[in-house]
PDB file of N, CA and C in Angstrom:
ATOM      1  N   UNK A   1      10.917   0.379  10.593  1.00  0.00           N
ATOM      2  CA  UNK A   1      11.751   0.719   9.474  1.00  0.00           C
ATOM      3  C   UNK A   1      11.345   2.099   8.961  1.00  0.00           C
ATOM      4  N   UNK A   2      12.105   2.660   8.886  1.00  0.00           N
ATOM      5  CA  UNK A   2      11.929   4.324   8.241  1.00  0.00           C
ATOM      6  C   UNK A   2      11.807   4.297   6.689  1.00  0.00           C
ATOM      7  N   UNK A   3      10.712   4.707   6.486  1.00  0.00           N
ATOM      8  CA  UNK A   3      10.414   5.015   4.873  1.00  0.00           C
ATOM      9  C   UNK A   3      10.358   6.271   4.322  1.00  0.00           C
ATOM     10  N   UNK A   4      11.254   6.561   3.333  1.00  0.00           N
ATOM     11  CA  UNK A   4      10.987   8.031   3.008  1.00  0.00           C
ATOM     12  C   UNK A   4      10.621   8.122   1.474  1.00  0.00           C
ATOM     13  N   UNK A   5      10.249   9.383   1.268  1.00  0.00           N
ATOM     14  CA  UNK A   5       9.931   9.171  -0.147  1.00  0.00           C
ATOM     15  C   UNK A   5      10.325  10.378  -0.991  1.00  0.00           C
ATOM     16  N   UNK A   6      11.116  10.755  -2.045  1.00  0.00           N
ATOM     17  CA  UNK A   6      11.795  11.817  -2.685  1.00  0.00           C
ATOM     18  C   UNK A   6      11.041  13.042  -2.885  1.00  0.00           C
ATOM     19  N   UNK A   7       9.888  12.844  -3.206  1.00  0.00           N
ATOM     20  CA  UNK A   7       9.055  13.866  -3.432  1.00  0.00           C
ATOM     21  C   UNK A   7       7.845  14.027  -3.274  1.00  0.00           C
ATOM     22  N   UNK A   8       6.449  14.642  -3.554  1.00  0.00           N
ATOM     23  CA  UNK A   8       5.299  14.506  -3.271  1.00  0.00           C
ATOM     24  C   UNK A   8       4.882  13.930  -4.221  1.00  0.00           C
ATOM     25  N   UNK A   9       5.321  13.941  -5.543  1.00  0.00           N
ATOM     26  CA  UNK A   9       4.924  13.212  -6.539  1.00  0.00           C
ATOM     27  C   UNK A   9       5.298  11.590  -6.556  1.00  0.00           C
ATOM     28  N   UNK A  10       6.407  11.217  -5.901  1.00  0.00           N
ATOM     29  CA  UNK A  10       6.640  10.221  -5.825  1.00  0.00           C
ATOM     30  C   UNK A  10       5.744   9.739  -4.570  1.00  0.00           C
ATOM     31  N   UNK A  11       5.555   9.893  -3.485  1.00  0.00           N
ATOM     32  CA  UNK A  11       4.520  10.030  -2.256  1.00  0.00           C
ATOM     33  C   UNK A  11       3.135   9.475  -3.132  1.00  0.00           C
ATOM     34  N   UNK A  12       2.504  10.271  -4.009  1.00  0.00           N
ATOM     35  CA  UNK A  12       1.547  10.231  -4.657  1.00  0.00           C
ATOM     36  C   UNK A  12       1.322   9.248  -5.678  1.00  0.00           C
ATOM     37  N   UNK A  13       2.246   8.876  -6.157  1.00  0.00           N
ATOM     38  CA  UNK A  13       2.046   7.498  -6.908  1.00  0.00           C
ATOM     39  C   UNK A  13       2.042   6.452  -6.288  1.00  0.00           C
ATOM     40  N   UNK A  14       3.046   6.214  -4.958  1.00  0.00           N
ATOM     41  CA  UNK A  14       2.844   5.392  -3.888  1.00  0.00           C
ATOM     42  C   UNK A  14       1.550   4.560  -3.570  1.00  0.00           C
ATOM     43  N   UNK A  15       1.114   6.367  -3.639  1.00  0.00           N
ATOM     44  CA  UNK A  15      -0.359   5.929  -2.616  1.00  0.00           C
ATOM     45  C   UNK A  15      -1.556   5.304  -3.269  1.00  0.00           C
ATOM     46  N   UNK A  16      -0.964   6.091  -5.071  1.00  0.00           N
ATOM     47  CA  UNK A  16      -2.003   5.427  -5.790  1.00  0.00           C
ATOM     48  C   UNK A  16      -1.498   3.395  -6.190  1.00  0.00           C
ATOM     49  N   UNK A  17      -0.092   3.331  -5.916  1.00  0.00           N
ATOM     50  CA  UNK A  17      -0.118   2.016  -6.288  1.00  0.00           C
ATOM     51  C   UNK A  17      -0.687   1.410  -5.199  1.00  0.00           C
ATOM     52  N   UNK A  18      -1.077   1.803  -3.921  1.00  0.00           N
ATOM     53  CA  UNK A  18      -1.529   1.094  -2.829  1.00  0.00           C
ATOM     54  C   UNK A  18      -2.787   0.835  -3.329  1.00  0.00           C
ATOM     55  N   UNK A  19      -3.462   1.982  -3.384  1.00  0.00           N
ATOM     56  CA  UNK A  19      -4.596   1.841  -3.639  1.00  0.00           C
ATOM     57  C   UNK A  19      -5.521   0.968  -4.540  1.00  0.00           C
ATOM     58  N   UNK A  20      -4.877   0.973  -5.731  1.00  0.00           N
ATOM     59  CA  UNK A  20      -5.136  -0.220  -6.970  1.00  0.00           C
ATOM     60  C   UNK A  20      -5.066  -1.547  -5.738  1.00  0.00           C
ATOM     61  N   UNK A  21      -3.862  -2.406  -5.734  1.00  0.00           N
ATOM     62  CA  UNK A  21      -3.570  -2.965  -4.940  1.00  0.00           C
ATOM     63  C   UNK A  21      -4.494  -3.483  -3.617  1.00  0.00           C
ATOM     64  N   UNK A  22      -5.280  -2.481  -2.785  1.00  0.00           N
ATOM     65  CA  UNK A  22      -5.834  -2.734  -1.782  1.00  0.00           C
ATOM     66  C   UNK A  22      -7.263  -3.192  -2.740  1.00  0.00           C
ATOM     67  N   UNK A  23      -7.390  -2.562  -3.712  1.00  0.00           N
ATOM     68  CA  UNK A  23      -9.237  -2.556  -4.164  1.00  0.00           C
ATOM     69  C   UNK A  23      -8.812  -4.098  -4.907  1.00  0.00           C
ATOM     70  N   UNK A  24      -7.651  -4.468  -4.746  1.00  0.00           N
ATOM     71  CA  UNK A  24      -7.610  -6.245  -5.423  1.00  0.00           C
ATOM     72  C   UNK A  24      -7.812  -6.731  -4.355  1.00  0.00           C
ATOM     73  N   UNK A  25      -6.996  -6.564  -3.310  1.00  0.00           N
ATOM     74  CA  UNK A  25      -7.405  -7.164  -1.811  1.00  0.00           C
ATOM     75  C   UNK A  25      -9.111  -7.044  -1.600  1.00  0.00           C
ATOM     76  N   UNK A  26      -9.353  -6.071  -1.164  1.00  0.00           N
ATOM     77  CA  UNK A  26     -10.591  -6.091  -1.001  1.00  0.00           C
ATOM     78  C   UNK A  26     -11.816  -6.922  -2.228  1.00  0.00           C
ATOM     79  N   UNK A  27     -11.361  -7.050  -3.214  1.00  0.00           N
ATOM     80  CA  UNK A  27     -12.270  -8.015  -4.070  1.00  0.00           C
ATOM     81  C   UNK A  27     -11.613  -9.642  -3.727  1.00  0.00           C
ATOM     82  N   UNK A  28     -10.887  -9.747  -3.716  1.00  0.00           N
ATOM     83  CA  UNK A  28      -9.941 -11.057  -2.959  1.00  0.00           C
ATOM     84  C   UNK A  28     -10.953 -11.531  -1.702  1.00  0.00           C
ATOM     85  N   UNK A  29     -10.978 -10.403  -0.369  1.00  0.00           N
ATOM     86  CA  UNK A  29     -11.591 -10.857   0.422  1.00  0.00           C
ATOM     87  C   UNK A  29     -13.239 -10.435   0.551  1.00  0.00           C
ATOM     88  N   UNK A  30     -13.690 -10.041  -0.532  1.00  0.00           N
ATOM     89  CA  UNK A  30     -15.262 -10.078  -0.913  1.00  0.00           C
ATOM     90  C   UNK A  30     -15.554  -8.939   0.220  1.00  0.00           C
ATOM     91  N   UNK A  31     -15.009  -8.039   0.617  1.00  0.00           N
ATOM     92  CA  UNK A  31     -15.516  -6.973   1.360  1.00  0.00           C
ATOM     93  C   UNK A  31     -14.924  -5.524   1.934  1.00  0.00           C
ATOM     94  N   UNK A  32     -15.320  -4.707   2.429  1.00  0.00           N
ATOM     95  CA  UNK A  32     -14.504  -3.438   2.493  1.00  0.00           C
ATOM     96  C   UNK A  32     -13.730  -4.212   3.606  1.00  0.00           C
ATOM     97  N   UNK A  33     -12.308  -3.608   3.486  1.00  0.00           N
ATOM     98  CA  UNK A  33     -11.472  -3.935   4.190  1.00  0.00           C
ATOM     99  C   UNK A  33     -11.259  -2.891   5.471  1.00  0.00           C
ATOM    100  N   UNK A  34     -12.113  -2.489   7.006  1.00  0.00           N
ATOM    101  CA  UNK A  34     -12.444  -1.599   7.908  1.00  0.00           C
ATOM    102  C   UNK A  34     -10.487  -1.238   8.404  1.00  0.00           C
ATOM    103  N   UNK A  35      -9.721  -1.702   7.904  1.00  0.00           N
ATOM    104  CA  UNK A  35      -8.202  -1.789   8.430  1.00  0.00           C
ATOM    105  C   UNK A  35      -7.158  -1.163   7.543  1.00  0.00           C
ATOM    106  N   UNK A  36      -7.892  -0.387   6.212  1.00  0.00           N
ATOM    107  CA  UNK A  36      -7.127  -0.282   5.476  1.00  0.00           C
ATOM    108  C   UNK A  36      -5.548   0.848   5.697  1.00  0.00           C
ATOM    109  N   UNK A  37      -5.876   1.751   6.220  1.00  0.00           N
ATOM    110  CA  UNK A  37      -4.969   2.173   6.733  1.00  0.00           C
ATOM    111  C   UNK A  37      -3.614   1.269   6.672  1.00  0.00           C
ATOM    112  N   UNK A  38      -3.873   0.236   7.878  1.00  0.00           N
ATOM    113  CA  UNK A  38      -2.568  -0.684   8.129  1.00  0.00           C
ATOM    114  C   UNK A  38      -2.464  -0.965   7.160  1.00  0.00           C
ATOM    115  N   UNK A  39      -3.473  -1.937   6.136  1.00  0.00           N
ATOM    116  CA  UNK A  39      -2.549  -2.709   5.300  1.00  0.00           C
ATOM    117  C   UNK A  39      -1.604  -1.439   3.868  1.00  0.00           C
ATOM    118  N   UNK A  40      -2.424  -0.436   3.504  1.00  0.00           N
ATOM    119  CA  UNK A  40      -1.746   0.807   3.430  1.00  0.00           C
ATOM    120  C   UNK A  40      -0.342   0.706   3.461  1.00  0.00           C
ATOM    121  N   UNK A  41       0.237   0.935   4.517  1.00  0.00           N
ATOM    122  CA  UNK A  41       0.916   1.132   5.562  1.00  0.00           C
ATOM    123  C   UNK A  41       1.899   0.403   5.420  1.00  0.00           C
ATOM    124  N   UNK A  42       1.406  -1.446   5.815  1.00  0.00           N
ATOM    125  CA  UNK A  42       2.415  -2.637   5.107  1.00  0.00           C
ATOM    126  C   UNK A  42       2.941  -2.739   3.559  1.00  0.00           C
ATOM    127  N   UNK A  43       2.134  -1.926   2.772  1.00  0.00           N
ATOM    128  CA  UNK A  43       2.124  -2.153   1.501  1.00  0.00           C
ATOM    129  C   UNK A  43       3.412  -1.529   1.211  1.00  0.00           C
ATOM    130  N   UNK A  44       3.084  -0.038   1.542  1.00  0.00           N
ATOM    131  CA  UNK A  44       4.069   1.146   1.087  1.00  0.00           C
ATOM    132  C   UNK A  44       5.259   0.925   1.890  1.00  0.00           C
ATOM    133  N   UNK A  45       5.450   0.422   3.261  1.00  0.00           N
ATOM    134  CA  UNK A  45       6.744  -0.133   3.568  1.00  0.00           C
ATOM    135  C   UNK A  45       7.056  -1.347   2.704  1.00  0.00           C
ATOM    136  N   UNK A  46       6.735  -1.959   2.654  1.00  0.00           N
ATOM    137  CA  UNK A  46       7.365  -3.334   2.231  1.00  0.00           C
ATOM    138  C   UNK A  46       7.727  -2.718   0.686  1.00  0.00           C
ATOM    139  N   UNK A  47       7.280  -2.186  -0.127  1.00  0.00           N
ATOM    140  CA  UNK A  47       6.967  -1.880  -1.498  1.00  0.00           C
ATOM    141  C   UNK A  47       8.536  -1.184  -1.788  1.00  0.00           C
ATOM    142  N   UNK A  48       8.332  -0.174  -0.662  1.00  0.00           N
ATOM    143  CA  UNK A  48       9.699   0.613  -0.818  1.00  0.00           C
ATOM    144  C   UNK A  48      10.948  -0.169  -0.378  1.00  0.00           C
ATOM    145  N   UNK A  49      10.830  -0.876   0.052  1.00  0.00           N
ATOM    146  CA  UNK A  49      12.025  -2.028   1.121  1.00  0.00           C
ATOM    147  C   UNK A  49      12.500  -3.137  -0.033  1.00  0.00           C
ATOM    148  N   UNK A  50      11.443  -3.173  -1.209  1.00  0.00           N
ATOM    149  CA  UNK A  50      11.377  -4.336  -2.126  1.00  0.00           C
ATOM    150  C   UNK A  50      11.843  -5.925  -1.714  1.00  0.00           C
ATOM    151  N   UNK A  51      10.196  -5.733  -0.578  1.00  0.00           N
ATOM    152  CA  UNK A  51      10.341  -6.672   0.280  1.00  0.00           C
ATOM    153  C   UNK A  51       8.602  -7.614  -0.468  1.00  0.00           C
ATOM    154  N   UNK A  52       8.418  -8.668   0.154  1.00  0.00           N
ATOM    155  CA  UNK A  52       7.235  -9.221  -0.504  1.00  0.00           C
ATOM    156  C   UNK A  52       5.674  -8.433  -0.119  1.00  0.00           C
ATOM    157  N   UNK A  53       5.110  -8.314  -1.048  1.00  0.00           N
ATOM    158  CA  UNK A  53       4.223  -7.120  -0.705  1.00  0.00           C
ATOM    159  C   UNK A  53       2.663  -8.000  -0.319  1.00  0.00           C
ATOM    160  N   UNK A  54       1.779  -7.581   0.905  1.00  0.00           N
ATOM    161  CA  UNK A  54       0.825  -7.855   1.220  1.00  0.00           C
ATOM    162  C   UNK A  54      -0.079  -8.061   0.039  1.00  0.00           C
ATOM    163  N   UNK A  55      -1.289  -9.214   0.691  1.00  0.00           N
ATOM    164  CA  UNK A  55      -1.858  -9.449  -0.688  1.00  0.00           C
ATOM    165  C   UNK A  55      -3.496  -9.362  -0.447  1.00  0.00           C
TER     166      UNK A  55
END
């Protein structure tokens, strides 16, 4: 699925909502998550798709 994003600022909040988001995951699963990239990745697609978002 192709994801685009309007601007760099919008890009950039993205990344910061991933980020919040992943550091819940990662306290969820009690450890650094070595994959984050992907789940990244699933987040910000699904997020933009306003599809159910990884947890």
């Amino acid at each position: 699925m192709a994801t685009t994003y309007e601007s760099v600022d919008d890009l950039k909040e993205a990344l910061r909502r991933a980020a919040a988001a992943h550091g819940e995951h990662e306290t969820r699963i009690g450890k650094a998550d070595p994959d984050w990239p992907d789940w990244y990745a699933l987040y910000m697609v699904r997020e933009r798709a306003g599809e159910e978002l990884p947890r």
